[in-house]
C-alpha atoms as a PDB file:
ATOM      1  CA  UNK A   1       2.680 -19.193 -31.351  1.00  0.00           C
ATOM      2  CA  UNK A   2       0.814 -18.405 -34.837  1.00  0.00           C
ATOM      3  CA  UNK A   3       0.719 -14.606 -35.340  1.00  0.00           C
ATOM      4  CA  UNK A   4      -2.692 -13.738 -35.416  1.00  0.00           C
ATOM      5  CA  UNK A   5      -4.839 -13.067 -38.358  1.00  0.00           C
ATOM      6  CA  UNK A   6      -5.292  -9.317 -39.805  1.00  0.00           C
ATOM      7  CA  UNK A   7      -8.550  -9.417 -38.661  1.00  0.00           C
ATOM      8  CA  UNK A   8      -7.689  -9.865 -35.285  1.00  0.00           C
ATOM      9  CA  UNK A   9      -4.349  -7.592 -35.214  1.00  0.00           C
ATOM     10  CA  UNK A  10      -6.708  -4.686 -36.065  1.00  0.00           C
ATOM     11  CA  UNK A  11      -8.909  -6.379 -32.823  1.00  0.00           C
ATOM     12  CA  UNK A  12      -6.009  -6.477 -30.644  1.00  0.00           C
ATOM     13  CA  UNK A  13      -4.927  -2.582 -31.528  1.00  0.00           C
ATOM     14  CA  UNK A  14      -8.065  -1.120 -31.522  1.00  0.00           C
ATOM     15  CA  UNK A  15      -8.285  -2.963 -27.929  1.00  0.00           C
ATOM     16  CA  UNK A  16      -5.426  -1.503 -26.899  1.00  0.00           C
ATOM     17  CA  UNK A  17      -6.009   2.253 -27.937  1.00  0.00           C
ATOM     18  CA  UNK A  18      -9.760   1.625 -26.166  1.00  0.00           C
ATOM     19  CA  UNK A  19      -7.981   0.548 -22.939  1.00  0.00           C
ATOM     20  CA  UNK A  20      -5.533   3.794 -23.081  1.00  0.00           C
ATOM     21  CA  UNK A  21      -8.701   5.863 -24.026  1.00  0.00           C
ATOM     22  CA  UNK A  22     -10.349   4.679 -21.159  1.00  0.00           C
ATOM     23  CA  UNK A  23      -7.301   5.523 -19.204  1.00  0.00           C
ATOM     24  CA  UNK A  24      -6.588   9.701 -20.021  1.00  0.00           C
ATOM     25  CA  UNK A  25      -3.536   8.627 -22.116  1.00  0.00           C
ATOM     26  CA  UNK A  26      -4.908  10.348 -25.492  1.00  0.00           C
ATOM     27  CA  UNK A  27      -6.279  13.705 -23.662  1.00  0.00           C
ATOM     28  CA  UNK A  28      -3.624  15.851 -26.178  1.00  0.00           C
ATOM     29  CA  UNK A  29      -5.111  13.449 -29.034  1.00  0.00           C
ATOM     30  CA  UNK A  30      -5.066  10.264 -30.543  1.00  0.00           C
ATOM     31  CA  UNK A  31      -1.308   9.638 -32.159  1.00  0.00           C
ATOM     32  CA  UNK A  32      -1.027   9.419 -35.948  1.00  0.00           C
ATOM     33  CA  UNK A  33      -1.478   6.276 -38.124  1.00  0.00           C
ATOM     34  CA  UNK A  34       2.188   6.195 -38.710  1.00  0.00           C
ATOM     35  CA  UNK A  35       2.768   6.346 -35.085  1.00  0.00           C
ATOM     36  CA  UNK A  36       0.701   3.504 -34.083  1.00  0.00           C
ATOM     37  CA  UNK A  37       1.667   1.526 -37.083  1.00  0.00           C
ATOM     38  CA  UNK A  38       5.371   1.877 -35.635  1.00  0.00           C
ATOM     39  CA  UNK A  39       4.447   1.199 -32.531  1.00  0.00           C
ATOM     40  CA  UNK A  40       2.396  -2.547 -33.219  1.00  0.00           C
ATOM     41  CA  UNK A  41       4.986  -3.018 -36.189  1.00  0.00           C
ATOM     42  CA  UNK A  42       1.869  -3.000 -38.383  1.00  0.00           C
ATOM     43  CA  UNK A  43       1.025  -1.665 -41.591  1.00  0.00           C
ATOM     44  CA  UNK A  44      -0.924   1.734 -41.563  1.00  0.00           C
ATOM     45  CA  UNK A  45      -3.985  -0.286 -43.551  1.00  0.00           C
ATOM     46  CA  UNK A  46      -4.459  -2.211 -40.154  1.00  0.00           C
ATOM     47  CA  UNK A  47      -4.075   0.499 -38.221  1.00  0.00           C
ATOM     48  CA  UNK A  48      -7.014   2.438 -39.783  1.00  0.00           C
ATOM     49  CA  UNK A  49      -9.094  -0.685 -39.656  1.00  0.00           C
ATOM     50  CA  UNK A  50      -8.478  -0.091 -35.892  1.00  0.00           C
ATOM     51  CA  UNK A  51      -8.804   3.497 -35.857  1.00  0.00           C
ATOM     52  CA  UNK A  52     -12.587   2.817 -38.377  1.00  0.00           C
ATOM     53  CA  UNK A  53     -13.854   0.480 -35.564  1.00  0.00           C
ATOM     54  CA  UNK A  54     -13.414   2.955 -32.474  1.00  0.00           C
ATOM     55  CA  UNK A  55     -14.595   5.886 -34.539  1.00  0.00           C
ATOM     56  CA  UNK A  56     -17.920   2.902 -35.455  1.00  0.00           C
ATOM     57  CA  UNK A  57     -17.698   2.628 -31.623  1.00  0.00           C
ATOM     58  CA  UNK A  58     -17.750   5.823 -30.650  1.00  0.00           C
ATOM     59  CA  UNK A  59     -14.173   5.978 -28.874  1.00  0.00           C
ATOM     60  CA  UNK A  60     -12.556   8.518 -31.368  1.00  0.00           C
ATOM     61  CA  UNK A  61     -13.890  11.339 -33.706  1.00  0.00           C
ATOM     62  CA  UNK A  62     -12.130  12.205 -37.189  1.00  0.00           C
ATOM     63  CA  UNK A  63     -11.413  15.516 -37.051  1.00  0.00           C
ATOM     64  CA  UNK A  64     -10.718  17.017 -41.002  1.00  0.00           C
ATOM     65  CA  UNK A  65      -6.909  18.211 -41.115  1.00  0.00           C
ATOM     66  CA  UNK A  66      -5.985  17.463 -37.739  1.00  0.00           C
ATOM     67  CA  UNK A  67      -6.484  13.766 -37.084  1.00  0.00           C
ATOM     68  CA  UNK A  68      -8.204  11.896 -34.773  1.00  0.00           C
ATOM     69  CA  UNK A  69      -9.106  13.111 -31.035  1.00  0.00           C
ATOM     70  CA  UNK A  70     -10.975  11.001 -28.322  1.00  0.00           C
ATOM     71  CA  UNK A  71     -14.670  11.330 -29.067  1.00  0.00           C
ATOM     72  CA  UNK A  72     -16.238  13.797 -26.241  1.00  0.00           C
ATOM     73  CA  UNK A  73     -12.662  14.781 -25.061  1.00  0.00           C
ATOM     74  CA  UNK A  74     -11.676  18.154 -24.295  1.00  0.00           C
ATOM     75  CA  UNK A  75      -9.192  17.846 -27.143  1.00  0.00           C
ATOM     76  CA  UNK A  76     -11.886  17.076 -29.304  1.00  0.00           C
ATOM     77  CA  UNK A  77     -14.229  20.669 -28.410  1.00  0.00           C
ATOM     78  CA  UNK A  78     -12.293  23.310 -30.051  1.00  0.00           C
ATOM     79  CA  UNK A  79     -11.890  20.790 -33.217  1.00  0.00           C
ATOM     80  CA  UNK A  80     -15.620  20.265 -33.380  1.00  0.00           C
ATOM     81  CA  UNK A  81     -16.680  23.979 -32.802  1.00  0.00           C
ATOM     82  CA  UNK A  82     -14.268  24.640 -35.614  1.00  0.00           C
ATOM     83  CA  UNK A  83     -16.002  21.857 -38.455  1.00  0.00           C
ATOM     84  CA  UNK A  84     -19.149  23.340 -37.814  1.00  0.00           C
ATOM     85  CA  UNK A  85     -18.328  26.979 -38.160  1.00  0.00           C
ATOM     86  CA  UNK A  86     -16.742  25.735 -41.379  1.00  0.00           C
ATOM     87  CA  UNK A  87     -19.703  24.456 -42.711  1.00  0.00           C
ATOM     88  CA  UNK A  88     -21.784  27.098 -41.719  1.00  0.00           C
ATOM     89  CA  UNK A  89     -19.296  29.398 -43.125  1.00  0.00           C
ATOM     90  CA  UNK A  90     -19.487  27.176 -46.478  1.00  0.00           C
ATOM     91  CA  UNK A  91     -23.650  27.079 -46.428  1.00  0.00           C
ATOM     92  CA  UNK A  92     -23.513  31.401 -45.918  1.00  0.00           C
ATOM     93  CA  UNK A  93     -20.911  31.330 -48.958  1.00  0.00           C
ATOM     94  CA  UNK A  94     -23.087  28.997 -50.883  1.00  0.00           C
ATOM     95  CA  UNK A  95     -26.182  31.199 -50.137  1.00  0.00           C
ATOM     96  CA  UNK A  96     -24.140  34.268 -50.992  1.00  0.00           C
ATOM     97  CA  UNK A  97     -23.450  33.159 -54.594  1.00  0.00           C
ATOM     98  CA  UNK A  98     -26.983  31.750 -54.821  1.00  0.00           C
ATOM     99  CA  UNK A  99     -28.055  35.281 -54.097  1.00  0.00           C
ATOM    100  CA  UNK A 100     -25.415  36.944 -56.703  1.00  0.00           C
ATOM    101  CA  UNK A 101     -26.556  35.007 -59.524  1.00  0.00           C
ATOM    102  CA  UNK A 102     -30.164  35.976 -58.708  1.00  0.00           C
ATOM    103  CA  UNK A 103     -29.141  39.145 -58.528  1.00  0.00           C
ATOM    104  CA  UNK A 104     -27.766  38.844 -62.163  1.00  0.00           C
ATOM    105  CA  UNK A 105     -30.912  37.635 -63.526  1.00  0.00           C
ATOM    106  CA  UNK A 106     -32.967  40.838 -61.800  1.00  0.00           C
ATOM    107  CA  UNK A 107     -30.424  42.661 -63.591  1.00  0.00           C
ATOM    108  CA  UNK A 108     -30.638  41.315 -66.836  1.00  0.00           C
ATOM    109  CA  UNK A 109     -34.476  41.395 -66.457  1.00  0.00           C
ATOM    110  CA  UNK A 110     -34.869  45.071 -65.907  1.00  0.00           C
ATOM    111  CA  UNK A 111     -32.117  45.788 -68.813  1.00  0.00           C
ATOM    112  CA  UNK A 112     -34.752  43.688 -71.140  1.00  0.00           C
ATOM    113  CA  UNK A 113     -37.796  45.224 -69.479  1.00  0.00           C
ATOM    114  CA  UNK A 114     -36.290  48.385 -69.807  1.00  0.00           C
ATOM    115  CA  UNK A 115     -35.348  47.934 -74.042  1.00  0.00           C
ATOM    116  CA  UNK A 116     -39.422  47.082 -73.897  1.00  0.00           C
ATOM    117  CA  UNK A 117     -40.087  50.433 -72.350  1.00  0.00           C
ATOM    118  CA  UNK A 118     -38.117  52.549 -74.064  1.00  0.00           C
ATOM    119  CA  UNK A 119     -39.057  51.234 -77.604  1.00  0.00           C
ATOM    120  CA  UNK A 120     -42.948  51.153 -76.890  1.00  0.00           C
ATOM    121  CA  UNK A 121     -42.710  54.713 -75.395  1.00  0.00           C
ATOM    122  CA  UNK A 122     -42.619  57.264 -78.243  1.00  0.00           C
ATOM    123  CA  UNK A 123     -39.965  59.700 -79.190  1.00  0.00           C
ATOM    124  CA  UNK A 124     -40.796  61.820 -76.655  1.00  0.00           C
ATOM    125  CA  UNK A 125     -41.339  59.198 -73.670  1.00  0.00           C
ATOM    126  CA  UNK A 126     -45.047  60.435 -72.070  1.00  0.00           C
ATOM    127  CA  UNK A 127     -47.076  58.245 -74.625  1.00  0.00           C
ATOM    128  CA  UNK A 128     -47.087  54.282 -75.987  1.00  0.00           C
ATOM    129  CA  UNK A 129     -46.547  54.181 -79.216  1.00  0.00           C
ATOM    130  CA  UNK A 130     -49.536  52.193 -80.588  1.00  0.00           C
END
């Protein structure tokens, strides 16, 4: 029998990992690439291609630094509530520097405002000089 095409190797896997989704074998989280590549005896580029179409599907979630975990699972919770206090940690440190570099503006305004001041005041400081 003709092996089948890399298009539908990628089918066949992502079939399989669907089925044992469907099943509770992933609960601790979806193996790696490298261990589902050994396991089909395919390439890791197929196995993404797999991995692509059941996160497209909704089956699995990417989850930055860790892997992959089944989309909805209870593996994939503390993951999830971790990303997004990341990001909202990153949008309160973006807004924090935002807020230190107006701060450095104010500054440098009042230091020019106050050079103004100080040389239109006379020598004694009560009166404009004019």
């Amino acid at each position: 029998m003709p092996s089948p095409s890399p298009r539908g190797t990628y089918q066949v896997i992502s079939q399989a990992l669907r089925e044992r989704i469907a099943a509770g074998a992933y609960a601790d989280g979806v193996p790696s690439e490298a261990e589902i590549g050994r396991e089909f005896g395919v390439a890791r580029t197929t196995v993404r291609r797999a991995l692509r179409a059941l996160e497209e599907a909704g089956d699995v979630k990417a989850v930055a630094g860790v892997g992959r975990a089944v989309a909805g699972g209870a593996d994939a919770a503390p993951y999830e509530r971790i990303e997004a206090e990341a990001v909202g940690l990153a949008r309160y440190e973006a807004e924090l520097i935002h807020l230190d570099q107006v701060g450095d503006v104010l500054r440098e305004s009042l230091d020019a405002f106050s050079a103004v001041a100080v040389r239109a005041l006379d020598d004694d400081g009560t009166q404009l000089r004019g």
